[in-house]
N, C-alpha and C. Protein backbone atom coordinates (compact mmCIF):
# COMPACT_ATOMS: atom_id res chain seq x y z
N UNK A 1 77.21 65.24 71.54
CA UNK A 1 78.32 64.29 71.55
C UNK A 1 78.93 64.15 70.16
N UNK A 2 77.79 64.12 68.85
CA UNK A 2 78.69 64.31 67.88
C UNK A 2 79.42 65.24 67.53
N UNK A 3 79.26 66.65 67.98
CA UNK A 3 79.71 67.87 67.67
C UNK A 3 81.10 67.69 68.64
N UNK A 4 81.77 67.19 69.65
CA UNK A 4 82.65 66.56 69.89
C UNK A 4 83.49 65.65 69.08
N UNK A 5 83.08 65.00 68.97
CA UNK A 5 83.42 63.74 67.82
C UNK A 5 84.14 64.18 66.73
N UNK A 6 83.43 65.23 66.10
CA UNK A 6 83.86 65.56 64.50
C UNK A 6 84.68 66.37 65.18
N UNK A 7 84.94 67.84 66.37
CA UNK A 7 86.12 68.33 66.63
C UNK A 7 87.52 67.28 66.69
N UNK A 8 87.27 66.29 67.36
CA UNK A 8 88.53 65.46 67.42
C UNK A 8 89.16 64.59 66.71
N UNK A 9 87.89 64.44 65.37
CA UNK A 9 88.06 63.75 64.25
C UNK A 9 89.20 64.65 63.25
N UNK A 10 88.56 65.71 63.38
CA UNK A 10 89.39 67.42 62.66
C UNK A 10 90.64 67.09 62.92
N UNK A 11 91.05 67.28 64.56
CA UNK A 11 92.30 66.90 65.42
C UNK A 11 93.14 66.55 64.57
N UNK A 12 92.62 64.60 64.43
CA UNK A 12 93.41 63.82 64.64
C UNK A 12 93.75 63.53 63.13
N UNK A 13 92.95 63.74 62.30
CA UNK A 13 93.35 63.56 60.73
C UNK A 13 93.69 64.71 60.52
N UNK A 14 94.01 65.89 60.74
CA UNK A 14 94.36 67.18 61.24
C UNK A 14 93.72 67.95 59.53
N UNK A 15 92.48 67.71 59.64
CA UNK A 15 91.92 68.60 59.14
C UNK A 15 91.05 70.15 59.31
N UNK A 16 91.58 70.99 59.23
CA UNK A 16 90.93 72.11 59.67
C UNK A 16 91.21 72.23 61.04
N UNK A 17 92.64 72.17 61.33
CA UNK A 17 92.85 72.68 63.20
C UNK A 17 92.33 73.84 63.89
N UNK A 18 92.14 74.51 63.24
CA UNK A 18 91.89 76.02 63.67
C UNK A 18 90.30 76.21 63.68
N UNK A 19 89.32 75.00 62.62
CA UNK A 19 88.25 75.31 62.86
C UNK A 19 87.73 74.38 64.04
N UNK A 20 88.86 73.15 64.17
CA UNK A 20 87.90 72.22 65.68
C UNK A 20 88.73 73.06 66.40
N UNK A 21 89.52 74.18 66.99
CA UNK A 21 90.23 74.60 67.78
C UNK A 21 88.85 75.44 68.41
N UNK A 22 88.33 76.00 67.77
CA UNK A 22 87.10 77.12 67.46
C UNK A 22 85.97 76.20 67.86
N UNK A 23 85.70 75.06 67.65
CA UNK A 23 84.73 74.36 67.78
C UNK A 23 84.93 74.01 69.44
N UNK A 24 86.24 73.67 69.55
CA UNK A 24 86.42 73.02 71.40
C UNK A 24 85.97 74.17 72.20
N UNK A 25 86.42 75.46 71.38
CA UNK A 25 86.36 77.01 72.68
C UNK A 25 84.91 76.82 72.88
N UNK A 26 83.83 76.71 71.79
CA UNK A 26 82.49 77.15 71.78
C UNK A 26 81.67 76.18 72.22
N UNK A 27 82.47 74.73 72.30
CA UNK A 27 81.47 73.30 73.01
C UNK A 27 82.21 73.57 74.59
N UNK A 28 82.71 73.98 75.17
CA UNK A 28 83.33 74.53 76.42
C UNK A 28 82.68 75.84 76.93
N UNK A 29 82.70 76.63 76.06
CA UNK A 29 81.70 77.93 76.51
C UNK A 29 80.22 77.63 76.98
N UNK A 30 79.89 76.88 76.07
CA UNK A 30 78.11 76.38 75.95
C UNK A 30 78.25 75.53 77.29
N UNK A 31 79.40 74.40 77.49
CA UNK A 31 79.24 73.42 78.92
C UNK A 31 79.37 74.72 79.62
N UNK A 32 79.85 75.62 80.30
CA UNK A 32 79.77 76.42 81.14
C UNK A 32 78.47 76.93 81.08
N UNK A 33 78.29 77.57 80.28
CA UNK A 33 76.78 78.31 80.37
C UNK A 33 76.13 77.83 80.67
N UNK A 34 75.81 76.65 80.61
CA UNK A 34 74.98 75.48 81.07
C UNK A 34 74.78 74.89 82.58
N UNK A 35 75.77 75.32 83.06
CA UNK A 35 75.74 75.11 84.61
C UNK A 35 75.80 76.42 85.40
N UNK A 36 75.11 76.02 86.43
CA UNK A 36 74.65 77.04 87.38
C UNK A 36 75.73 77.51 88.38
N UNK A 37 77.36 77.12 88.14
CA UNK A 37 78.33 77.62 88.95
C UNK A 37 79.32 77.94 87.62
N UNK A 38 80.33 78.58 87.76
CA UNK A 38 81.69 78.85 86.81
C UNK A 38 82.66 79.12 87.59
N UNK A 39 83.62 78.55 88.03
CA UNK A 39 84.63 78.41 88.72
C UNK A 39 85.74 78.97 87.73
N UNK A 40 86.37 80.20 88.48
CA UNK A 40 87.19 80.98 88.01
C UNK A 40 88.31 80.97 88.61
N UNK A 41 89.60 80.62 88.09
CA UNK A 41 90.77 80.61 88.61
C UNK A 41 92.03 81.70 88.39
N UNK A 42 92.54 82.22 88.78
CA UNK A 42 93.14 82.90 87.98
C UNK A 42 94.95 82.62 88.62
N UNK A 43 95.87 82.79 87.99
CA UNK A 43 97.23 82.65 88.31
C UNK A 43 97.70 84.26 87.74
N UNK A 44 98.74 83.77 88.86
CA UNK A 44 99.90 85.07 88.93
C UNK A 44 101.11 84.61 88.72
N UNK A 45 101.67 85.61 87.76
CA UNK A 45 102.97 85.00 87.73
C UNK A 45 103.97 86.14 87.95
N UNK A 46 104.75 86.10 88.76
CA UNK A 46 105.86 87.06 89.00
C UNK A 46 107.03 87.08 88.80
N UNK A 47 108.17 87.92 88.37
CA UNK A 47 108.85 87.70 87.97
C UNK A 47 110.26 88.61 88.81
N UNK A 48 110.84 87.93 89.73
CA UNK A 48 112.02 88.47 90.68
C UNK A 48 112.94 89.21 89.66
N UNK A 49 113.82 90.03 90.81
CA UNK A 49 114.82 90.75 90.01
C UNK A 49 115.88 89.66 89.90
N UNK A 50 115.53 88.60 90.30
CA UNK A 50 116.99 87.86 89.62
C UNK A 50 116.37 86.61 88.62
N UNK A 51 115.00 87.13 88.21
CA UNK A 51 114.72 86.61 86.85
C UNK A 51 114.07 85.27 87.01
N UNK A 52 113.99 84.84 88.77
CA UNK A 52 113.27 83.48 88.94
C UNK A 52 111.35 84.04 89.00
N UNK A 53 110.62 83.25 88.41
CA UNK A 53 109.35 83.63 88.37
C UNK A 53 108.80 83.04 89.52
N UNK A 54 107.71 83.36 90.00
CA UNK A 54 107.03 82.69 91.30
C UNK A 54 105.77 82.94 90.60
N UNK A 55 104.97 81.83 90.76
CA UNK A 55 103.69 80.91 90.31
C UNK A 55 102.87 80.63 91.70
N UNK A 56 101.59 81.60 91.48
CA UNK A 56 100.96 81.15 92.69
C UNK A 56 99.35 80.84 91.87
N UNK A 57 98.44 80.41 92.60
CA UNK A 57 96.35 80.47 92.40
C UNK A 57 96.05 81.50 92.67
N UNK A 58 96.07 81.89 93.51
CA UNK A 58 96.05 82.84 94.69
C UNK A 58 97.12 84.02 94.63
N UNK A 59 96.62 85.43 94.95
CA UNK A 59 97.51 86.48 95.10
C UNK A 59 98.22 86.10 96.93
N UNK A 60 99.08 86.11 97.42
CA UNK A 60 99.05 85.51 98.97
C UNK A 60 98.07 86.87 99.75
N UNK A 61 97.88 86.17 100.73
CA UNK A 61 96.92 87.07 101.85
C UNK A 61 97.56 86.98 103.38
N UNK A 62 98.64 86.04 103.50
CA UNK A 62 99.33 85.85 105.29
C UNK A 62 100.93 85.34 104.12
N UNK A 63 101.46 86.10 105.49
CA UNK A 63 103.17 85.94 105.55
C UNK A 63 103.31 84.22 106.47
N UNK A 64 104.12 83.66 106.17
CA UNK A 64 104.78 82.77 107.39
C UNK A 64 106.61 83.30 107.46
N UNK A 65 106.97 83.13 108.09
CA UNK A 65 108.45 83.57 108.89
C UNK A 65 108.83 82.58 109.82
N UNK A 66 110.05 81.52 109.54
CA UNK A 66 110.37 80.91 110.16
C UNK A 66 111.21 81.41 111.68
N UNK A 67 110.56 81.02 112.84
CA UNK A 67 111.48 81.76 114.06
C UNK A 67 112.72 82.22 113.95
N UNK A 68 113.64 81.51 113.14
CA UNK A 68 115.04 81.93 112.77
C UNK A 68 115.12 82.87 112.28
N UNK A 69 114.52 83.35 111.17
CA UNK A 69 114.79 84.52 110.64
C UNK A 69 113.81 85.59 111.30
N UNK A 70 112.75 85.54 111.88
CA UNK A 70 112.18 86.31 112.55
C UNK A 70 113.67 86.95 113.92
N UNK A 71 114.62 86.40 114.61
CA UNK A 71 114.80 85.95 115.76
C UNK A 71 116.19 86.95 115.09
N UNK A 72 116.73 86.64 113.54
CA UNK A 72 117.65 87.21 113.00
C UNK A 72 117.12 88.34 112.71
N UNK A 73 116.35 88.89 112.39
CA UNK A 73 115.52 90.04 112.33
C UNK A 73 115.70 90.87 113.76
N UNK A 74 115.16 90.17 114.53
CA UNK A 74 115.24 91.00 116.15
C UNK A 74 116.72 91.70 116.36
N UNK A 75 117.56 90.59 115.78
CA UNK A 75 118.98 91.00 116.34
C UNK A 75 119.20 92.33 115.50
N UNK A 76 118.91 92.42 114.68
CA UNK A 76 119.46 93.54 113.78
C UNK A 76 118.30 95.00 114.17
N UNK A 77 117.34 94.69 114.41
CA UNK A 77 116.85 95.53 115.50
C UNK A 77 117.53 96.60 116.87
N UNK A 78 117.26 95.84 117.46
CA UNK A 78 117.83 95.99 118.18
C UNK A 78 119.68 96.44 118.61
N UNK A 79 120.27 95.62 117.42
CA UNK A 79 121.56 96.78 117.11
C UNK A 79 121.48 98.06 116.84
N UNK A 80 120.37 98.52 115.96
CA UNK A 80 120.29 99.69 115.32
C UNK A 80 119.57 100.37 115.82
N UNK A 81 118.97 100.05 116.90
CA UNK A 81 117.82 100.67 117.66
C UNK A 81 118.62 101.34 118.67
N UNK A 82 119.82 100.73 119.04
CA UNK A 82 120.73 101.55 120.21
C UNK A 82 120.38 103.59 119.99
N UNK A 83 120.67 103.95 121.16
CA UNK A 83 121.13 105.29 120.96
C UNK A 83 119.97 106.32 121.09
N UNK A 84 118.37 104.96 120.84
CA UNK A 84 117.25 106.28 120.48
C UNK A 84 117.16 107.31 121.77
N UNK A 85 117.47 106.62 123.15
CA UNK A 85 117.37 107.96 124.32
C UNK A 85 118.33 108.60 124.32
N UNK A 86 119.43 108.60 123.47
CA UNK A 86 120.64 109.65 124.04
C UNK A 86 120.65 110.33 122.60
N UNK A 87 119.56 111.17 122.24
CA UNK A 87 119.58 112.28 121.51
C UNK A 87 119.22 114.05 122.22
N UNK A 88 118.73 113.88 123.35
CA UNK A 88 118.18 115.34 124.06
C UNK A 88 119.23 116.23 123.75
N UNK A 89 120.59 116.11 123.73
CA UNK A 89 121.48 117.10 123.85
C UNK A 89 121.74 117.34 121.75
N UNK A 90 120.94 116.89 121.47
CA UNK A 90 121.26 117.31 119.49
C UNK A 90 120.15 117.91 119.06
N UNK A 91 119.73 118.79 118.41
CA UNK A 91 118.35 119.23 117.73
C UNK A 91 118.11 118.68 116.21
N UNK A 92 117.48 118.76 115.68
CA UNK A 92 116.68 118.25 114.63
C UNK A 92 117.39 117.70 113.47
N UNK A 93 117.76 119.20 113.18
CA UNK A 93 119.02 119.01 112.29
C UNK A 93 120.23 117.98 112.29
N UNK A 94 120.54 117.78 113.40
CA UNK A 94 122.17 117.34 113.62
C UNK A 94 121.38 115.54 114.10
N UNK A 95 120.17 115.51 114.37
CA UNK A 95 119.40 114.12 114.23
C UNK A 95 119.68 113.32 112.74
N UNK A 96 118.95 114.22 112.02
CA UNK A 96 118.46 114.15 110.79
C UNK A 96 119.98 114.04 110.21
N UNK A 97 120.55 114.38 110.44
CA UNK A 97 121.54 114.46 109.02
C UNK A 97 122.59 113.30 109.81
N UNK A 98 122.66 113.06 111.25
CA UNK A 98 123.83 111.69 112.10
C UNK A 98 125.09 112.60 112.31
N UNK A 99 124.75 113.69 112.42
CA UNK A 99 126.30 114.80 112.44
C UNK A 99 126.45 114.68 113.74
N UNK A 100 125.31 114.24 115.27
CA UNK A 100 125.99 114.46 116.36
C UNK A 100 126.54 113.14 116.86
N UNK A 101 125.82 112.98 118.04
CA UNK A 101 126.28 112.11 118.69
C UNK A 101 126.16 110.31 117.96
N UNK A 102 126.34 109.21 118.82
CA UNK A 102 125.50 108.05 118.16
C UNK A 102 123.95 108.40 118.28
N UNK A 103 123.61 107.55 117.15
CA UNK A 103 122.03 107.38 117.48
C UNK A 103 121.23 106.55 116.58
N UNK A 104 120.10 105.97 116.78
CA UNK A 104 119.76 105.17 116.42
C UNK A 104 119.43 105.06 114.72
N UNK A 105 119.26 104.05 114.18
CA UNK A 105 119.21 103.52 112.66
C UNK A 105 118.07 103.04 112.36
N UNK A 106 117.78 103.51 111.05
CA UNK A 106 116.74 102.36 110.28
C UNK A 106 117.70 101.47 109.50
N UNK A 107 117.33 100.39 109.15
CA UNK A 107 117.94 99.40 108.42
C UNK A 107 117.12 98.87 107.45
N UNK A 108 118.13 98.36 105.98
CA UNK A 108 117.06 97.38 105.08
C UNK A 108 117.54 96.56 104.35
N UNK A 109 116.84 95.35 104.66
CA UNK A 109 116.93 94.03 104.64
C UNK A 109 116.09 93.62 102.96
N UNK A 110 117.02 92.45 102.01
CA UNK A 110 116.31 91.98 101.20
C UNK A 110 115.45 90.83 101.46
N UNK A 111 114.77 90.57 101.14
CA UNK A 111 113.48 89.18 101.68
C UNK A 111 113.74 88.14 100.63
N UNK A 112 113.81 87.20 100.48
CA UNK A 112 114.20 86.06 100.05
C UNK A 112 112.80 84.88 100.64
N UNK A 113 112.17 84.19 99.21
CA UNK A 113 111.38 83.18 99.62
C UNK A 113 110.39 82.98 98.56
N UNK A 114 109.35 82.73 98.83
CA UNK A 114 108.28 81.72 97.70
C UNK A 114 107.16 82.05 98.00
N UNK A 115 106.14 81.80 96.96
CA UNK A 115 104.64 81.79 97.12
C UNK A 115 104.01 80.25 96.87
N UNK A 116 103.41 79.73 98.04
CA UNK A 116 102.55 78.58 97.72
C UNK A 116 101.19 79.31 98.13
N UNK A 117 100.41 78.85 96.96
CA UNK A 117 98.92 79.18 97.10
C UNK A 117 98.74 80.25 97.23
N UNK A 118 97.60 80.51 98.50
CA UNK A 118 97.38 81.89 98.91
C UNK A 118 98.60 82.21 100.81
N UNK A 119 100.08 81.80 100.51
CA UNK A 119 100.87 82.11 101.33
C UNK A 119 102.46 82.40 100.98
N UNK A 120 102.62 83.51 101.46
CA UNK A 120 104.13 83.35 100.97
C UNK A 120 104.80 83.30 101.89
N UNK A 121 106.05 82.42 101.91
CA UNK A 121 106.49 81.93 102.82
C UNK A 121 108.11 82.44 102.83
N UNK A 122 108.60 83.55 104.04
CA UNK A 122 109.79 84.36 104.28
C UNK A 122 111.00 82.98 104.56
N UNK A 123 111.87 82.73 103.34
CA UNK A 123 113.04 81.84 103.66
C UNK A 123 114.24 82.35 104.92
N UNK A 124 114.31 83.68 104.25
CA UNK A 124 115.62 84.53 104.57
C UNK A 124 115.41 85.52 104.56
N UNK A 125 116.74 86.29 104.24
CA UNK A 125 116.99 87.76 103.77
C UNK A 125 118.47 87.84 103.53
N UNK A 126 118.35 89.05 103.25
CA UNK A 126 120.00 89.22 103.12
C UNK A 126 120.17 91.13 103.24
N UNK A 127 121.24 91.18 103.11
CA UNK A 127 121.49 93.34 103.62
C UNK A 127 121.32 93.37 102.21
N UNK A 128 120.72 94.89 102.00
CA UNK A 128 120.36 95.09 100.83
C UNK A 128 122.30 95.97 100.22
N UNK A 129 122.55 95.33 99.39
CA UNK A 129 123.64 96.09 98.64
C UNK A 129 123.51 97.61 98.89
N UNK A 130 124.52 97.94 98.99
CA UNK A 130 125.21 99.85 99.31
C UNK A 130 124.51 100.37 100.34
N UNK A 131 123.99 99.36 101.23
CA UNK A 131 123.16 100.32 102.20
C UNK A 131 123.85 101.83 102.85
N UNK A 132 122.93 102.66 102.95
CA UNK A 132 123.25 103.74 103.54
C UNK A 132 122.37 103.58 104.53
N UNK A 133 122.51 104.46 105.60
CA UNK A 133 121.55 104.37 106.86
C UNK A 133 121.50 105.60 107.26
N UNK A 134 120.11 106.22 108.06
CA UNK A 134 119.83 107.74 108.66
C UNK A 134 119.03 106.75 109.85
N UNK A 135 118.62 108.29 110.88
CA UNK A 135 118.03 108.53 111.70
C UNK A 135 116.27 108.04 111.27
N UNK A 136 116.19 108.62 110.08
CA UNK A 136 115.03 108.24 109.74
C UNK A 136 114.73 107.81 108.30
N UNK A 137 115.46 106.94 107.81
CA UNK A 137 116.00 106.52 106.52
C UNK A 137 117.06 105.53 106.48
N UNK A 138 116.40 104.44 105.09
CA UNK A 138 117.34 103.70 104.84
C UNK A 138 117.44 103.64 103.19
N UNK A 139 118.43 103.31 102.63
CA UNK A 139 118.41 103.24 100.92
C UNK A 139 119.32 102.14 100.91
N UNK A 140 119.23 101.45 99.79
CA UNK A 140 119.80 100.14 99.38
C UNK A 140 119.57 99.48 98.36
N UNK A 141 119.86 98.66 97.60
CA UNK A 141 119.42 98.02 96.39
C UNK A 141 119.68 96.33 96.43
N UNK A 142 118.14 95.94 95.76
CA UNK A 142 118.10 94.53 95.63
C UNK A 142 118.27 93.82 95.03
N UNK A 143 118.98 94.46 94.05
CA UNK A 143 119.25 93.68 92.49
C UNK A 143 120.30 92.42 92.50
N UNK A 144 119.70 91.57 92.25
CA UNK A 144 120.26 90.16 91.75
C UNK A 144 120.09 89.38 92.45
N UNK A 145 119.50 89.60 93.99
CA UNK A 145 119.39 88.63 95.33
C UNK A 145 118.30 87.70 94.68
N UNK A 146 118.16 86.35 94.86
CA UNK A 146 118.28 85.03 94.41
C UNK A 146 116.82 84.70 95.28
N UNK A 147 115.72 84.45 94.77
CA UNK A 147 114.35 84.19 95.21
C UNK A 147 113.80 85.67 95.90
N UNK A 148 114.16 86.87 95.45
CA UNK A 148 113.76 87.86 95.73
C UNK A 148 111.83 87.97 95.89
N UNK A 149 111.58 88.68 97.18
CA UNK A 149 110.11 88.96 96.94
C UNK A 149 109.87 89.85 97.53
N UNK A 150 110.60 90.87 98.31
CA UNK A 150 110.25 91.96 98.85
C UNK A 150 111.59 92.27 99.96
N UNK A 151 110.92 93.46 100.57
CA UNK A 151 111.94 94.29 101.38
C UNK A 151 111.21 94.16 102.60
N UNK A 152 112.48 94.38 103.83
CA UNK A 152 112.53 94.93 105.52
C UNK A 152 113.32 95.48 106.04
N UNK A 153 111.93 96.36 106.54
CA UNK A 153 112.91 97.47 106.59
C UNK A 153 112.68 97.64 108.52
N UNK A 154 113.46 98.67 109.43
CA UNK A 154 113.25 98.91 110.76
C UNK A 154 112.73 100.16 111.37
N UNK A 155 112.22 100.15 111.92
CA UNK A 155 111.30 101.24 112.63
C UNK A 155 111.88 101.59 113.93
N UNK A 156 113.28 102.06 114.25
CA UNK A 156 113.20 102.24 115.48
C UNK A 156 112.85 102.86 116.53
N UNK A 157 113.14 102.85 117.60
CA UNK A 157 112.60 103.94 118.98
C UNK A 157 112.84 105.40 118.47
N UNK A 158 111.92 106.58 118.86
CA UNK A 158 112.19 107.50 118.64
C UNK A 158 111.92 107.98 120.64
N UNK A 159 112.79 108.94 120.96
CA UNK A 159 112.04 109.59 122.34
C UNK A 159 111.25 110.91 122.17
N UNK A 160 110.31 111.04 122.76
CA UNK A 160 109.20 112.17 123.09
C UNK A 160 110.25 112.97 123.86
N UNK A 161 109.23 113.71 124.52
CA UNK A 161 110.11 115.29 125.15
C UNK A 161 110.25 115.18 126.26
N UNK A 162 110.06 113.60 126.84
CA UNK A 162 110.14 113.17 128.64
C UNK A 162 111.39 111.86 128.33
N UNK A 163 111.37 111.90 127.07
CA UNK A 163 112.73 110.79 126.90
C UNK A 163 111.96 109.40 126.89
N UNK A 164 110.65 109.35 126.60
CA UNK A 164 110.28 108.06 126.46
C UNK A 164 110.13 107.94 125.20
N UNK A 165 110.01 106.43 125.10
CA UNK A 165 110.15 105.69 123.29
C UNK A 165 108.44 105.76 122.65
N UNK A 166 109.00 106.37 121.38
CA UNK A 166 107.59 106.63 120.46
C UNK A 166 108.18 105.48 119.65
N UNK A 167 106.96 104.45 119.66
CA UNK A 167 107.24 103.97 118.51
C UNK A 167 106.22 103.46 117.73
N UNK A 168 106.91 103.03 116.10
CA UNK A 168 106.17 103.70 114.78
C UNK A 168 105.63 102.02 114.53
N UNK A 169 104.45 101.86 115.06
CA UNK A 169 103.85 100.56 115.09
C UNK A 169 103.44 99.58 113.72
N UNK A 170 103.19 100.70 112.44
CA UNK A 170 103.10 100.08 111.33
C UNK A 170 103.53 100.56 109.94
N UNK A 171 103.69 99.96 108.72
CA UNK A 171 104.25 100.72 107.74
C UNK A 171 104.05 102.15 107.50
N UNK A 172 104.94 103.08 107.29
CA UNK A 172 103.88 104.52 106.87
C UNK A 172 103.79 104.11 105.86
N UNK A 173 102.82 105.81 105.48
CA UNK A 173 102.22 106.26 104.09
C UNK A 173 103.14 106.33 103.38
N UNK A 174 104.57 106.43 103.95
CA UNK A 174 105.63 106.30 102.78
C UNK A 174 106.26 105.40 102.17
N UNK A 175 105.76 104.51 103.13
CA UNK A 175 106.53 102.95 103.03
C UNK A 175 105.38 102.38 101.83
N UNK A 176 104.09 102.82 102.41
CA UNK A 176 103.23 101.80 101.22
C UNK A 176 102.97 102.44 99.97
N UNK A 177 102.87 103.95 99.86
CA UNK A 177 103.53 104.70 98.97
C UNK A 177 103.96 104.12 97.93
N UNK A 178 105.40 103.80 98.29
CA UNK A 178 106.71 102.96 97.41
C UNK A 178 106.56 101.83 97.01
N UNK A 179 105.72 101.06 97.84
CA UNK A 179 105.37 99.71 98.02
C UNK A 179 104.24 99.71 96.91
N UNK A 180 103.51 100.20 96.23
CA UNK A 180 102.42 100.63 96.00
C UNK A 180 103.09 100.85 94.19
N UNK A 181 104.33 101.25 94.03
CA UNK A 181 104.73 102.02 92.87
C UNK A 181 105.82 101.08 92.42
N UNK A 182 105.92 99.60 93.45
CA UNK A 182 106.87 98.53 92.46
C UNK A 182 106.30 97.53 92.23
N UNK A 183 106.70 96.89 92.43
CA UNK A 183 106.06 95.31 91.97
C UNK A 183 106.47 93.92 92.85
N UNK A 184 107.10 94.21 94.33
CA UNK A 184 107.55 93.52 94.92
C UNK A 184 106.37 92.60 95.73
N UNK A 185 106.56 91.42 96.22
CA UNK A 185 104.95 90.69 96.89
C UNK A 185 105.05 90.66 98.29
N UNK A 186 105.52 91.52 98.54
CA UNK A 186 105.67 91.77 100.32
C UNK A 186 106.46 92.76 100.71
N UNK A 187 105.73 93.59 101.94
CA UNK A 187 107.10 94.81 102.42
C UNK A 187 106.87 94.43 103.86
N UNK A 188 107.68 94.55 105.01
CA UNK A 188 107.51 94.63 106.25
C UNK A 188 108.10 95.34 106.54
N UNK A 189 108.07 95.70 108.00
CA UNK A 189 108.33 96.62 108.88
C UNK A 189 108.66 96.05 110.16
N UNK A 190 109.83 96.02 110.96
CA UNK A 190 110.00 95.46 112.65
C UNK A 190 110.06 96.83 113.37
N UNK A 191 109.11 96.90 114.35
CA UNK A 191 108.72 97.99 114.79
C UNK A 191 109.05 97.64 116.27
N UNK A 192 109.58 96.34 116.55
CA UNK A 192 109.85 96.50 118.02
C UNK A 192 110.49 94.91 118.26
N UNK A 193 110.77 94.53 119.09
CA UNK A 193 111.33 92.86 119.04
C UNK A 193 109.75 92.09 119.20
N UNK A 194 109.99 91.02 117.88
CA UNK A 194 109.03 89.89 117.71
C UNK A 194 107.46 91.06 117.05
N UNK A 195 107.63 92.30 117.07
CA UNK A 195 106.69 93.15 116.30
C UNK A 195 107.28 93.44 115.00
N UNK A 196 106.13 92.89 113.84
CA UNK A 196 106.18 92.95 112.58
C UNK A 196 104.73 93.21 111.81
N UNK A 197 104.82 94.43 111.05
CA UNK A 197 103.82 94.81 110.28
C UNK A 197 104.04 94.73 109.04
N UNK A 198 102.95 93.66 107.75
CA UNK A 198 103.59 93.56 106.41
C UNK A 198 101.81 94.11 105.90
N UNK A 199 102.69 94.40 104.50
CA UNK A 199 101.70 94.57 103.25
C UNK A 199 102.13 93.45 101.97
N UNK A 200 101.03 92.79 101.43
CA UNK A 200 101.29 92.02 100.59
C UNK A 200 100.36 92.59 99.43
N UNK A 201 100.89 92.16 98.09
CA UNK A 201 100.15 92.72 96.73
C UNK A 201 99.43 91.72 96.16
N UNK A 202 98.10 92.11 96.35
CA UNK A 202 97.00 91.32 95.62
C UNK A 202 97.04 91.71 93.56
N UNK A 203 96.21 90.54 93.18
CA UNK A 203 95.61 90.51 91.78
C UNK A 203 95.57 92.14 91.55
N UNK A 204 96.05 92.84 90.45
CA UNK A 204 95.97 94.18 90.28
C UNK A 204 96.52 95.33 90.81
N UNK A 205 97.64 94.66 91.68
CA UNK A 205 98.07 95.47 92.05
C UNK A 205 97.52 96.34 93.54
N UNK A 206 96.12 95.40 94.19
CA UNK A 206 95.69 96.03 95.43
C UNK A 206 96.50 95.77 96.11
N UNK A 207 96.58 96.49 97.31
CA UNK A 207 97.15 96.00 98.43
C UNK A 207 96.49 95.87 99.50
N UNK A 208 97.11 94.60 100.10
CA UNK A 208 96.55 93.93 101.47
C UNK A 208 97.38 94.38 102.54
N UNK A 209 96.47 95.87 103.60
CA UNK A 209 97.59 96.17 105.04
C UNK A 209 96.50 96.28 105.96
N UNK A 210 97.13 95.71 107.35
CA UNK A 210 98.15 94.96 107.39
C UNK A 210 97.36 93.64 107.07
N UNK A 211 98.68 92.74 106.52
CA UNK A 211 98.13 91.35 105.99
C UNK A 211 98.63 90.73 107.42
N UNK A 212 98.00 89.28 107.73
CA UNK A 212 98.50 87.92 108.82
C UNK A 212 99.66 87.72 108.49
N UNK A 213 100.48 87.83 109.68
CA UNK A 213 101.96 87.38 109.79
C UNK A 213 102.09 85.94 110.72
N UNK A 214 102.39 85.26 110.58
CA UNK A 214 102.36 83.77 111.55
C UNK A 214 103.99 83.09 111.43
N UNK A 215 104.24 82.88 112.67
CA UNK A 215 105.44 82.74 112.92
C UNK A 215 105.72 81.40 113.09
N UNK A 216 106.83 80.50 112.08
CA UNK A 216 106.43 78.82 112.18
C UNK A 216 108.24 78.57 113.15
């Protein structure tokens, strides 16, 4: 208790700050050592492309998505999803590149929202600037969108060789890939109406797939 004392004595007549500064680290080290638990906390701090930081305890581990934007999500689905059975009469090529007929789209969406604790919570979105769109591809840019925390993107119907719908149930290897090589705290995927597959980025850069999606 005196070895306290004289640190705050140092303090306050501000003699030698740097040596009670040194003295508080090492009467704090010793109280830890001293007990049989050490409670470790650690914070994250992130920093959006439009320069707002998000402050969490916790890296998040579950999405929430308010029905609205889940519901706004579907719609844009499902627009772009048109067309996947009326490809039989185009081959690969003329798929791939949108030279034939209509046919269906991927799309991508900016994500807009927050981290409390261990949850981050989907506000919105918005179209990602210059989108281009393919058959099996989307490109776009997110720069400057306002509570930025990640991307969504669409998975639509593809048909097999009887004309039924294949579809691509969770992020690919390409999606987490990419996901993997930025720094964004969430990617999803709508792979079908009210079907959504996300990855969220833990402490270090791990990633959590698929992470809990819960729909409020």
């Amino acid at each position: 208790m005196s070895h306290i004392y004289r640190i705050f004595e140092d303090l306050t007549h501000g003699r030698g700050r740097r040596r009670a500064l040194a003295r508080l680290w090492g009467a704090l080290v010793a109280g830890c050592s001293a007990s049989a638990t050490v409670l470790v906390v650690s914070t994250v701090l992130r920093v959006s492309e439009s320069g707002a930081a998000v402050f969490t305890r916790q890296a998040p581990d579950a999405v929430v998505i308010p029905a609205a934007v889940r519901d706004s999500m579907n719609r844009l689905f499902l627009a772009n999803n048109r067309h996947w059975d009326e490809v039989s009469d185009m081959n690969q090529l003329e798929q791939m590149l949108g030279t034939g007929g209509p046919t269906q789209l991927e799309y991508l969406g900016c994500l807009q929202g927050r981290v409390e604790r261990d949850t981050l919570h989907v506000t919105g979105w918005t179209e990602a600037a210059d989108l281009k769109q393919g058959q099996f591809w989307a490109d776009g840019t997110c720069d400057g969108v306002k509570d930025y925390v990640g991307t969504w993107h669409t998975h639509p119907f593809r048909a097999d060789v009887r004309g039924r719908a294949t579809k691509e149930r969770a992020l690919s290897e390409t999606d987490l890939h990419t996901f993997r090589q930025g720094d964004d705290a969430v990617a999803l995927a709508v792979w079908d109406v009210d079907s959504l597959d996300a990855a969220v980025r833990a402490p270090g850069g791990r990633i959590l797939h698929p992470a809990p999606v819960r729909i409020d």
